[in-house]
C-alpha atoms as a PDB file:
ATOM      1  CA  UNK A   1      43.462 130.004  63.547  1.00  0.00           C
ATOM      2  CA  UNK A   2      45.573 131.321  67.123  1.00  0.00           C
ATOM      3  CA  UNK A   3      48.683 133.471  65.907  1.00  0.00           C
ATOM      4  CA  UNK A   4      50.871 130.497  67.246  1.00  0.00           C
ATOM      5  CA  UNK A   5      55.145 130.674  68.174  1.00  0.00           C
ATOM      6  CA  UNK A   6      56.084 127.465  66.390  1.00  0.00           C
ATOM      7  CA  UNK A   7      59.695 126.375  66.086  1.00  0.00           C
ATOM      8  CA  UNK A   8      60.411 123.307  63.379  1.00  0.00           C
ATOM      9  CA  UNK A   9      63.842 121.637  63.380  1.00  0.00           C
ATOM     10  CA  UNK A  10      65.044 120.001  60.330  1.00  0.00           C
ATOM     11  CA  UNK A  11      67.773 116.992  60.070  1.00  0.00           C
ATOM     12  CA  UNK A  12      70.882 116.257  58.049  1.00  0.00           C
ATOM     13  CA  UNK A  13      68.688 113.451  55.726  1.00  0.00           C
ATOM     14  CA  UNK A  14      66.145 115.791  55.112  1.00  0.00           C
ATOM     15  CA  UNK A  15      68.982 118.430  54.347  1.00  0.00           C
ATOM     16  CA  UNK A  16      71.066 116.844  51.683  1.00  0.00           C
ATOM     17  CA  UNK A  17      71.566 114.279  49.332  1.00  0.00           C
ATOM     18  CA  UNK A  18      73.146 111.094  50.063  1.00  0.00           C
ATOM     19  CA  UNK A  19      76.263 112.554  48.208  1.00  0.00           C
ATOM     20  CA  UNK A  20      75.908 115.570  51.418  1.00  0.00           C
ATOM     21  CA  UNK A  21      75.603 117.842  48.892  1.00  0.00           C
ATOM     22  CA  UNK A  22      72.153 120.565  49.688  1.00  0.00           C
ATOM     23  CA  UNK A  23      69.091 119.182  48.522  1.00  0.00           C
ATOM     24  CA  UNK A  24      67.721 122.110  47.102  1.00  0.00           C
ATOM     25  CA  UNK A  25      64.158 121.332  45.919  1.00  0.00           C
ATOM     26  CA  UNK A  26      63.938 120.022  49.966  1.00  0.00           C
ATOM     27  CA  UNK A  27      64.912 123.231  51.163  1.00  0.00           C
ATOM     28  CA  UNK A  28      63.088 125.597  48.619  1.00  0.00           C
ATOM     29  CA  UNK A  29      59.869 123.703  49.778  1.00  0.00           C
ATOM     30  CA  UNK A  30      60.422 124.193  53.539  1.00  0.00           C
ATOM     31  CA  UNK A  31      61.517 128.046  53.281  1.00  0.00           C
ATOM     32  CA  UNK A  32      58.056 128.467  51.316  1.00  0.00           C
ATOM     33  CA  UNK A  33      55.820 126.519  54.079  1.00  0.00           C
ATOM     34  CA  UNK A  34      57.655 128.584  56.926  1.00  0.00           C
ATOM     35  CA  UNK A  35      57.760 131.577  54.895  1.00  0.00           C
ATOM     36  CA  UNK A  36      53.708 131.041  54.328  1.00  0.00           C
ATOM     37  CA  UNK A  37      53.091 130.606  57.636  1.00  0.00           C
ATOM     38  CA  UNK A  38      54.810 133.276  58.924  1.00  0.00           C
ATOM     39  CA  UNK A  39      52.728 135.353  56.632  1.00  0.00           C
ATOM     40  CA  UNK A  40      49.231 134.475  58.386  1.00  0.00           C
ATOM     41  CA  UNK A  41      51.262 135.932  61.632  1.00  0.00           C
ATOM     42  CA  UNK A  42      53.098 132.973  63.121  1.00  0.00           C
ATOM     43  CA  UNK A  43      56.329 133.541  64.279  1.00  0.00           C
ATOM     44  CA  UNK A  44      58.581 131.309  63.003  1.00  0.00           C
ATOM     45  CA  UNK A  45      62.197 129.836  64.104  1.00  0.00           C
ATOM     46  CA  UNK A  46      64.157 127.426  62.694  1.00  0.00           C
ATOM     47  CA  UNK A  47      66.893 125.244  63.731  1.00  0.00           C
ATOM     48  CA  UNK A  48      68.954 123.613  61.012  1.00  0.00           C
ATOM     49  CA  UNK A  49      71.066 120.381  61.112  1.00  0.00           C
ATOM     50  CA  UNK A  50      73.806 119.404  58.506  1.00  0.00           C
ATOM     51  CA  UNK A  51      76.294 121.610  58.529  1.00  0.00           C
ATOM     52  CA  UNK A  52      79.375 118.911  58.612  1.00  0.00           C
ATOM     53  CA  UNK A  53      78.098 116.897  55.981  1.00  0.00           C
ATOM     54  CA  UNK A  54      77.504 120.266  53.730  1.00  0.00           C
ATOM     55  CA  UNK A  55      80.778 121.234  54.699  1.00  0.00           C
ATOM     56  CA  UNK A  56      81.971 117.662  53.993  1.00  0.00           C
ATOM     57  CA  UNK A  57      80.616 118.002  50.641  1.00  0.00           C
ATOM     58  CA  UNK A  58      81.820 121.481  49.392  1.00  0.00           C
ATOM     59  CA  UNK A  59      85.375 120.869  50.432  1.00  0.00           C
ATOM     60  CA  UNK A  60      85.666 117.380  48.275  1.00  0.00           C
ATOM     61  CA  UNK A  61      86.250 115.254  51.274  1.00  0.00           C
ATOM     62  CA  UNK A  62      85.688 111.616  50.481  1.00  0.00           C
ATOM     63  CA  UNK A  63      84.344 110.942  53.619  1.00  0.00           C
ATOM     64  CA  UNK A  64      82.808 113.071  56.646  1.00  0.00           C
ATOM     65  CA  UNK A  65      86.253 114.047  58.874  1.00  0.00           C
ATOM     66  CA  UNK A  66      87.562 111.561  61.842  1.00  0.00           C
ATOM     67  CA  UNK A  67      89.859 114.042  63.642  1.00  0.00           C
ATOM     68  CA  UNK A  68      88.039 116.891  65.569  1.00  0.00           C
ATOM     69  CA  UNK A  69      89.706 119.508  63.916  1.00  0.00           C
ATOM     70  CA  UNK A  70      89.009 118.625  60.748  1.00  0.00           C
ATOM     71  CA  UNK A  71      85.130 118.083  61.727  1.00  0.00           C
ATOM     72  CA  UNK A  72      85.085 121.590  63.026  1.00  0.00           C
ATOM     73  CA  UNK A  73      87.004 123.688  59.910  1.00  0.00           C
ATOM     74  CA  UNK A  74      83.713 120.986  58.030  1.00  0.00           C
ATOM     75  CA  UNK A  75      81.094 122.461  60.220  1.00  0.00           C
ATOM     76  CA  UNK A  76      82.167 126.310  60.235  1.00  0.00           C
ATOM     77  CA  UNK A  77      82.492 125.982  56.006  1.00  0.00           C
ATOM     78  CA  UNK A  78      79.240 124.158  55.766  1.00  0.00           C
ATOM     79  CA  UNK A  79      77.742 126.427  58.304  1.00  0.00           C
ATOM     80  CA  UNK A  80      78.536 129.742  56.233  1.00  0.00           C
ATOM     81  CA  UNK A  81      76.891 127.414  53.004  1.00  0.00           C
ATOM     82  CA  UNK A  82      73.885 126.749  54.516  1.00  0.00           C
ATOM     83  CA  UNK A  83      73.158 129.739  56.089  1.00  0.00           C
ATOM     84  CA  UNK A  84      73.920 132.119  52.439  1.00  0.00           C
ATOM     85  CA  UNK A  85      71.164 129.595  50.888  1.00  0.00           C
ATOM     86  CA  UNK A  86      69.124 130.123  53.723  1.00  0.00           C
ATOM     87  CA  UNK A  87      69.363 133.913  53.520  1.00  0.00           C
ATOM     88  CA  UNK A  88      68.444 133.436  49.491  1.00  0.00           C
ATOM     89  CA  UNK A  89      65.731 131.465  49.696  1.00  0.00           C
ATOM     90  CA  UNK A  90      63.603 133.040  52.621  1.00  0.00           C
ATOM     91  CA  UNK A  91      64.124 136.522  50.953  1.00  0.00           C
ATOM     92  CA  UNK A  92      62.349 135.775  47.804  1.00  0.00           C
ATOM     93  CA  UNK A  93      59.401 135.409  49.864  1.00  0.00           C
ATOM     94  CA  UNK A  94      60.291 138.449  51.618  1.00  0.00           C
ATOM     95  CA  UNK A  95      61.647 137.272  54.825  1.00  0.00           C
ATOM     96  CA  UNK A  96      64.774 138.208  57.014  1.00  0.00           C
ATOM     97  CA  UNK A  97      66.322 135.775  58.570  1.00  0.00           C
ATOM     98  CA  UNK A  98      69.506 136.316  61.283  1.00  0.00           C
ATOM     99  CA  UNK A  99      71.719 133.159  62.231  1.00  0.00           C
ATOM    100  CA  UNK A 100      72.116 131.699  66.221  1.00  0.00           C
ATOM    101  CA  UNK A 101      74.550 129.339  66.640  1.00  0.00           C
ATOM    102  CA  UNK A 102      74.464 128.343  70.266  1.00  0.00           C
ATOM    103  CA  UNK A 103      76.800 126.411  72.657  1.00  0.00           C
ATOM    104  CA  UNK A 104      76.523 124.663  76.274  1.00  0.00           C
ATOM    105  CA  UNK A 105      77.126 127.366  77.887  1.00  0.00           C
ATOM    106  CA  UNK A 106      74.911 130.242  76.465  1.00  0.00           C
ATOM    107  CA  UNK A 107      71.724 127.927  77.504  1.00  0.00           C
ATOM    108  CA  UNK A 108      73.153 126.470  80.945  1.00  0.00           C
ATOM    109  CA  UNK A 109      74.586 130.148  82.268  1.00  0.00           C
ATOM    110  CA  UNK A 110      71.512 131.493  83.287  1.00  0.00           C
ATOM    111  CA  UNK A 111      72.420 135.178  82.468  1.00  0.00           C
ATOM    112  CA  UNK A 112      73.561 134.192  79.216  1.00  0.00           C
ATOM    113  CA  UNK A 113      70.261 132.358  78.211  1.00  0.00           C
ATOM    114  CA  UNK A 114      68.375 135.763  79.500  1.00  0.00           C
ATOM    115  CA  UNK A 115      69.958 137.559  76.916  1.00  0.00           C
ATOM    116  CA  UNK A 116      69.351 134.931  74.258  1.00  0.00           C
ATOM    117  CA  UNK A 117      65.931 135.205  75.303  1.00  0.00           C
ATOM    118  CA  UNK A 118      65.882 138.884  74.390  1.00  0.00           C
ATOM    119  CA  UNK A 119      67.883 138.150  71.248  1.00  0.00           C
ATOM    120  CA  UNK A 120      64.923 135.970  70.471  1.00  0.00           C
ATOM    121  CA  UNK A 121      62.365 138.178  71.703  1.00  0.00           C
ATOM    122  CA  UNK A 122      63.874 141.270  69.573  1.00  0.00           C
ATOM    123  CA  UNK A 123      63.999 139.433  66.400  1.00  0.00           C
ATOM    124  CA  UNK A 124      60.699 137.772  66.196  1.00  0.00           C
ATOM    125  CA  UNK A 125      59.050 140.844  67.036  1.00  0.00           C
ATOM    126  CA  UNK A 126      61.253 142.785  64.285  1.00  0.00           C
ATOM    127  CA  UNK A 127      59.477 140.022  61.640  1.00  0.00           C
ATOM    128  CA  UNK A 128      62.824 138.024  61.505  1.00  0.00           C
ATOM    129  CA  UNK A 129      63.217 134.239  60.891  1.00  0.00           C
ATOM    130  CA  UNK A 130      65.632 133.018  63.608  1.00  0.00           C
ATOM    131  CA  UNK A 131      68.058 130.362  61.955  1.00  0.00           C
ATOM    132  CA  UNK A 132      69.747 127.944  65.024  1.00  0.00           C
ATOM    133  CA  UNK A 133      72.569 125.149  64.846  1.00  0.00           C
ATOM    134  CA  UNK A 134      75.090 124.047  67.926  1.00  0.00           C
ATOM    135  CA  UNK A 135      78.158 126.175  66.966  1.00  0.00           C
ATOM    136  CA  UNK A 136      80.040 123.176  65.684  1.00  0.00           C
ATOM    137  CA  UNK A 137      83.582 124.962  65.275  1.00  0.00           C
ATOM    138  CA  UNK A 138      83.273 125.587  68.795  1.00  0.00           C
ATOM    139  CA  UNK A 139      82.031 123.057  70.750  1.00  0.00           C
ATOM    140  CA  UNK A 140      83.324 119.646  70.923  1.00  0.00           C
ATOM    141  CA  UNK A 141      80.760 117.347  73.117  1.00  0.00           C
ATOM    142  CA  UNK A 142      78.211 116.180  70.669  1.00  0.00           C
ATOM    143  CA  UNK A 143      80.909 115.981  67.188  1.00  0.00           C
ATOM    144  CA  UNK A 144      84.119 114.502  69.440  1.00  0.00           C
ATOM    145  CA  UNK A 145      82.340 111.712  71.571  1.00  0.00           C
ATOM    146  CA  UNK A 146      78.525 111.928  70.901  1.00  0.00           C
ATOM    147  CA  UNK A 147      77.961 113.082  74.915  1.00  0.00           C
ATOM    148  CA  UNK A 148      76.924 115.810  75.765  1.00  0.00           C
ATOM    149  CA  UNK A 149      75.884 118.203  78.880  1.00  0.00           C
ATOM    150  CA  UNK A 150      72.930 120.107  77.613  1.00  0.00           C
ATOM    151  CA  UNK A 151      72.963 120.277  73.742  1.00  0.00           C
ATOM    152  CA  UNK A 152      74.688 117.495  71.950  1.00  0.00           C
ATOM    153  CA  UNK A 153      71.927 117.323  69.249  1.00  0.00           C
ATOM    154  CA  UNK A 154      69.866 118.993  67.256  1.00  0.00           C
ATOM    155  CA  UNK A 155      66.389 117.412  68.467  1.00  0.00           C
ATOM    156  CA  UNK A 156      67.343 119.005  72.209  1.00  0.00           C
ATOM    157  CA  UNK A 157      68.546 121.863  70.817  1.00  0.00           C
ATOM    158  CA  UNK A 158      65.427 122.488  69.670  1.00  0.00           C
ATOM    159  CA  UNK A 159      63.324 121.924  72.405  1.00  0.00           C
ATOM    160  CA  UNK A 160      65.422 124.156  74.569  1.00  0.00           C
ATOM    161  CA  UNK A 161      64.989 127.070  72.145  1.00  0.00           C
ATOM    162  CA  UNK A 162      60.893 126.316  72.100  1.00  0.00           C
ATOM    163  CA  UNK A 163      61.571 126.451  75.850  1.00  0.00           C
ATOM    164  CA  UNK A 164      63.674 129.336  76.170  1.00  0.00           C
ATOM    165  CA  UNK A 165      61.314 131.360  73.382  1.00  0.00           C
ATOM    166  CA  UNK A 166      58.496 129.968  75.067  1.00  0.00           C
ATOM    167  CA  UNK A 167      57.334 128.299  71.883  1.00  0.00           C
ATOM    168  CA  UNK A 168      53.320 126.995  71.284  1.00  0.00           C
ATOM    169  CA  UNK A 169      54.616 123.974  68.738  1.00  0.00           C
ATOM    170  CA  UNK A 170      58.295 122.524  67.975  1.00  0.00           C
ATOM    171  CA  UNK A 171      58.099 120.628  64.904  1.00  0.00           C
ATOM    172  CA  UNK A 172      60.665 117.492  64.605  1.00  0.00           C
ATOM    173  CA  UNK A 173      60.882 116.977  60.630  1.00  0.00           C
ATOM    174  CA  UNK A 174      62.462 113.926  60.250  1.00  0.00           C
ATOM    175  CA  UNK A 175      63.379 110.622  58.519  1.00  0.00           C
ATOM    176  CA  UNK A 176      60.843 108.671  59.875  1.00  0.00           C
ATOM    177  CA  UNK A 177      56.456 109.382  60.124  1.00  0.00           C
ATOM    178  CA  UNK A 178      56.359 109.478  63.635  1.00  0.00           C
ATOM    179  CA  UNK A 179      56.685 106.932  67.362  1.00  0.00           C
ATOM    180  CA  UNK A 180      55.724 103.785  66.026  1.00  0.00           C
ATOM    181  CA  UNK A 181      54.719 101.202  68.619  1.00  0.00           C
ATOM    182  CA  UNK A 182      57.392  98.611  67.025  1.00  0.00           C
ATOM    183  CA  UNK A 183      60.300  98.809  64.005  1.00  0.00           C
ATOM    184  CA  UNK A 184      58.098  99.106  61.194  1.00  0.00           C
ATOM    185  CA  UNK A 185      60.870  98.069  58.550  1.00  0.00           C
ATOM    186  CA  UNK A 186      60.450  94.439  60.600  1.00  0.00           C
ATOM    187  CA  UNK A 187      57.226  94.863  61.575  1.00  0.00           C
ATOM    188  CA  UNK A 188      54.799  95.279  59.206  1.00  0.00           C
ATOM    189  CA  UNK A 189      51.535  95.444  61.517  1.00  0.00           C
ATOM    190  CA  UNK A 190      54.017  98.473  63.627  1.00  0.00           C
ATOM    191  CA  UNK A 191      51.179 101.225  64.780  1.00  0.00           C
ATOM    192  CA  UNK A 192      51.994 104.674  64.382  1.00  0.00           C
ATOM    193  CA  UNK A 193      51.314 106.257  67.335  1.00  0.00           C
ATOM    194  CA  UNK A 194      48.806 109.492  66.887  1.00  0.00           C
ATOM    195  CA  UNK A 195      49.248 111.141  70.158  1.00  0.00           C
ATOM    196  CA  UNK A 196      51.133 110.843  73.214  1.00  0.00           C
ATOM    197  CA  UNK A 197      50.079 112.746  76.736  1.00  0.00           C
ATOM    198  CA  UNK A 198      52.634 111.509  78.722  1.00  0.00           C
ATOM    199  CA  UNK A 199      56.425 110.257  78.583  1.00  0.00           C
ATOM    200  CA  UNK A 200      55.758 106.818  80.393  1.00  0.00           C
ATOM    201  CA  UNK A 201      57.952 103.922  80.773  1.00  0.00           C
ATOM    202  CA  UNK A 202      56.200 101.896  78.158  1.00  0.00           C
ATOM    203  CA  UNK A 203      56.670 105.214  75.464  1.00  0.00           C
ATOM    204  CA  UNK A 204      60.645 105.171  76.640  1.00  0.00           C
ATOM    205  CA  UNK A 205      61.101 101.640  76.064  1.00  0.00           C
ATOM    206  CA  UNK A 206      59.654 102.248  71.910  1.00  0.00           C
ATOM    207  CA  UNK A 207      62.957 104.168  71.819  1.00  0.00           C
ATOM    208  CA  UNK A 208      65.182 101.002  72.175  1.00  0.00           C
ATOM    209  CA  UNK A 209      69.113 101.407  73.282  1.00  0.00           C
ATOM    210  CA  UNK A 210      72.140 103.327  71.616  1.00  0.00           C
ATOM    211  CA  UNK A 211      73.062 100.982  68.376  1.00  0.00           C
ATOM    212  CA  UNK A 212      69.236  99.987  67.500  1.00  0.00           C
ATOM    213  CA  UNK A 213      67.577 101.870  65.125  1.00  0.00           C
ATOM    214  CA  UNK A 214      65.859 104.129  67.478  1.00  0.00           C
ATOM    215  CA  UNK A 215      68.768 104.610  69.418  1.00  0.00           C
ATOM    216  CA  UNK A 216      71.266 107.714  69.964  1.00  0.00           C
ATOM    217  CA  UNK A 217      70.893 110.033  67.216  1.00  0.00           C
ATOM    218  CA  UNK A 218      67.189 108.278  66.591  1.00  0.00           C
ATOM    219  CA  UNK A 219      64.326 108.174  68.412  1.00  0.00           C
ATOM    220  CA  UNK A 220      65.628 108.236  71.969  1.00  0.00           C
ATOM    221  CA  UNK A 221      66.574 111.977  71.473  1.00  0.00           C
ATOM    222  CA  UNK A 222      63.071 112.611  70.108  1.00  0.00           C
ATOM    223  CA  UNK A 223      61.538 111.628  73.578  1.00  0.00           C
ATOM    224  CA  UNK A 224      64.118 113.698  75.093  1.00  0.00           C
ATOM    225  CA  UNK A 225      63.426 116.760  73.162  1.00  0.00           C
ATOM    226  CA  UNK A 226      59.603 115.672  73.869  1.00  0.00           C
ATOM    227  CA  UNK A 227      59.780 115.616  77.900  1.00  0.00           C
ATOM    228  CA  UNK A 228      61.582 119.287  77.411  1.00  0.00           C
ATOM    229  CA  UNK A 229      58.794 120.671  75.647  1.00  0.00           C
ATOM    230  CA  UNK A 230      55.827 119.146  77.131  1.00  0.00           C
ATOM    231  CA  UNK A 231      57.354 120.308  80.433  1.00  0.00           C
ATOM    232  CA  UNK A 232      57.605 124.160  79.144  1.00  0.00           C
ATOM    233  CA  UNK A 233      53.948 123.529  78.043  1.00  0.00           C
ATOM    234  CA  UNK A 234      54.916 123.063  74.675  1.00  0.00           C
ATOM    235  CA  UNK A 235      53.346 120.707  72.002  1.00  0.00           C
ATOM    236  CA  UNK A 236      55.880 118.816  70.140  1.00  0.00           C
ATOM    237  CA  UNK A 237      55.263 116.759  66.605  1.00  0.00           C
ATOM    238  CA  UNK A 238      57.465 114.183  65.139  1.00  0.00           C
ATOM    239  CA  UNK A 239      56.695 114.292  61.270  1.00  0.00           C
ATOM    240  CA  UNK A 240      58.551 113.239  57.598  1.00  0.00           C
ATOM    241  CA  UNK A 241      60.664 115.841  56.529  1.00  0.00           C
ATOM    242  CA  UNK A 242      60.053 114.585  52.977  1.00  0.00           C
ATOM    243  CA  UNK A 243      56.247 116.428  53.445  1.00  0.00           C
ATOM    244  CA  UNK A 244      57.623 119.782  54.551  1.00  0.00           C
ATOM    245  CA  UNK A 245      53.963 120.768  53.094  1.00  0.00           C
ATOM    246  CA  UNK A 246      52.329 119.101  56.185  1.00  0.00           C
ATOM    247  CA  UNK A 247      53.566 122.168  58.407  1.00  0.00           C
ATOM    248  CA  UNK A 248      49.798 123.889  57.218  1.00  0.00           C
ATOM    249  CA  UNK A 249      47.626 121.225  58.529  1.00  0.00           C
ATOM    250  CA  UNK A 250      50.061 120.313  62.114  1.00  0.00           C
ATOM    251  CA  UNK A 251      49.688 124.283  62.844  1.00  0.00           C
ATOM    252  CA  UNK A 252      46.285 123.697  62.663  1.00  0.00           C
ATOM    253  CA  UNK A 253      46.100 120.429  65.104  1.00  0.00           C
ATOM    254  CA  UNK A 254      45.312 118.316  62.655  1.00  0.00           C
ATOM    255  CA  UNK A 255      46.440 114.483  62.919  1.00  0.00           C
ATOM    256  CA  UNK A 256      49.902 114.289  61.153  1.00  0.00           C
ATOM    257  CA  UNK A 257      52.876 112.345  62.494  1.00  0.00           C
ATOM    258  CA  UNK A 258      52.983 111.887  66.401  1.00  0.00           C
ATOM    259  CA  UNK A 259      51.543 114.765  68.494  1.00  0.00           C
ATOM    260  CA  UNK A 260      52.817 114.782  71.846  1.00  0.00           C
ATOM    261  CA  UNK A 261      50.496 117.108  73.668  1.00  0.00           C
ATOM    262  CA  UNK A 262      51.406 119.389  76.764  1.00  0.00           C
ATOM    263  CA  UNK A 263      49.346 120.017  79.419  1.00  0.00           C
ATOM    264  CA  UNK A 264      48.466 123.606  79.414  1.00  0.00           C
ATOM    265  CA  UNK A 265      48.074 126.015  82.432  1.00  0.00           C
END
């Protein structure tokens, strides 16, 4: 199999329990699939969701914050949780991992992304296992209004770090199997769609508007994350995050999820 560059982003559900406390067991078996891969001499980087609702969690909040101050002091305490687990779990399989956490302005000043590409570049090459989130405490667009400039979630987040690290796969591990042609919770005849070659009209439209259930947040930043890639010659996947296990058989091409292919040079 190629030696492939594969970054896989993982979401707050996948994360945690429904109480936003770490769902261990989730975690353990995504550290060991990433872990395993990078031992047949894939690079690996990951980009990790849920630090508000971790931080949420550990500081006995009833509820996730309202007030943006409040959300931040959530995000830089769940941030410093996640990342010590992180850190634990990918070194009993021998792996180093070093954390990113990027804002708006380290990917749209171009001198600034160079030297995150080096940062990258160094790490990968040294054997260690990137770990990437939007530096919460920091930056307000995504947590204060849900707009954004460049970042303002996770899914393009990640699909400007497989384009900035030049990535051969970004894997979306998420809530849901894949793009399915219709809600499949209403429909039940709602195809999953296998593979997409192209971000048409028709494949926008699947996404539905902010409020529906593919909306902000949902599926619409999926395709988002998907044009990025595929236009930095990327191949992106949409997959359950419940099946971290499936990572084996997508680095391999096989048929899991949706597979939006990029053209290659």
């Amino acid at each position: 199999m190629k030696k492939q560059k594969i970054v896989v982003k993982v979401g707050t559900s996948t994360l945690t329990h429904p109480s936003g406390d770490l769902d261990l067991r989730s975690m353990e078996r995504l550290v060991r699939a990433m872990a395993d891969l990078k031992g047949e001499g894939n690079e690996m980087i990951l980009v990790s969701s849920g630090a508000i609702a971790v931080g949420t969690a550990k500081l006995g909040l009833a509820e996730r914050p309202k007030e943006l101050r409040f959300k931040q002091a959530a995000a830089a305490v769940g941030q410093c949780s996640m990342m010590h687990i992180y850190d634990k779990l990918f070194s009993e399989y021998n792996c180093n991992t070093a954390q990113i956490l990027l804002t708006d302005g380290d990917v749209a000043d171009e001198e600034r992304a160079a030297h995150l590409r080096s940062t990258f570049s160094a790490l990968l090459e040294m054997g260690v296992i990137p770990v990437v989130n939007e530096n919460d405490s920091v930056s307000s667009a995504e947590i204060e209004t849900g707009q954004h400039k460049v970042l303002g979630d996770n899914d393009t987040l990640s699909a400007i770090v497989a384009k900035l690290c030049e990535a051969d796969l970004l894997v979306l591990l998420s809530d849901i199997d894949g793009l399915y042609d219709a809600d499949p919770r209403t429909h039940p005849d709602a195809k999953l769609l296998a593979r997409v070659d192209e971000i048409t009209d028709e494949i926008l439209a699947m996404a539905g508007g902010a409020g529906t259930w593919r909306g902000t947040g949902g599926m619409a930043t999926k395709l988002s994350a998907a044009q990025i890639a595929m236009a930095a010659g990327c191949d992106m996947v949409i997959t359950n995050g419940k099946r971290p296990q499936d990572l084996y058989e997508i680095a391999e091409g096989k048929s899991i999820g949706t597979r939006f292919c990029a053209k290659k040079e």
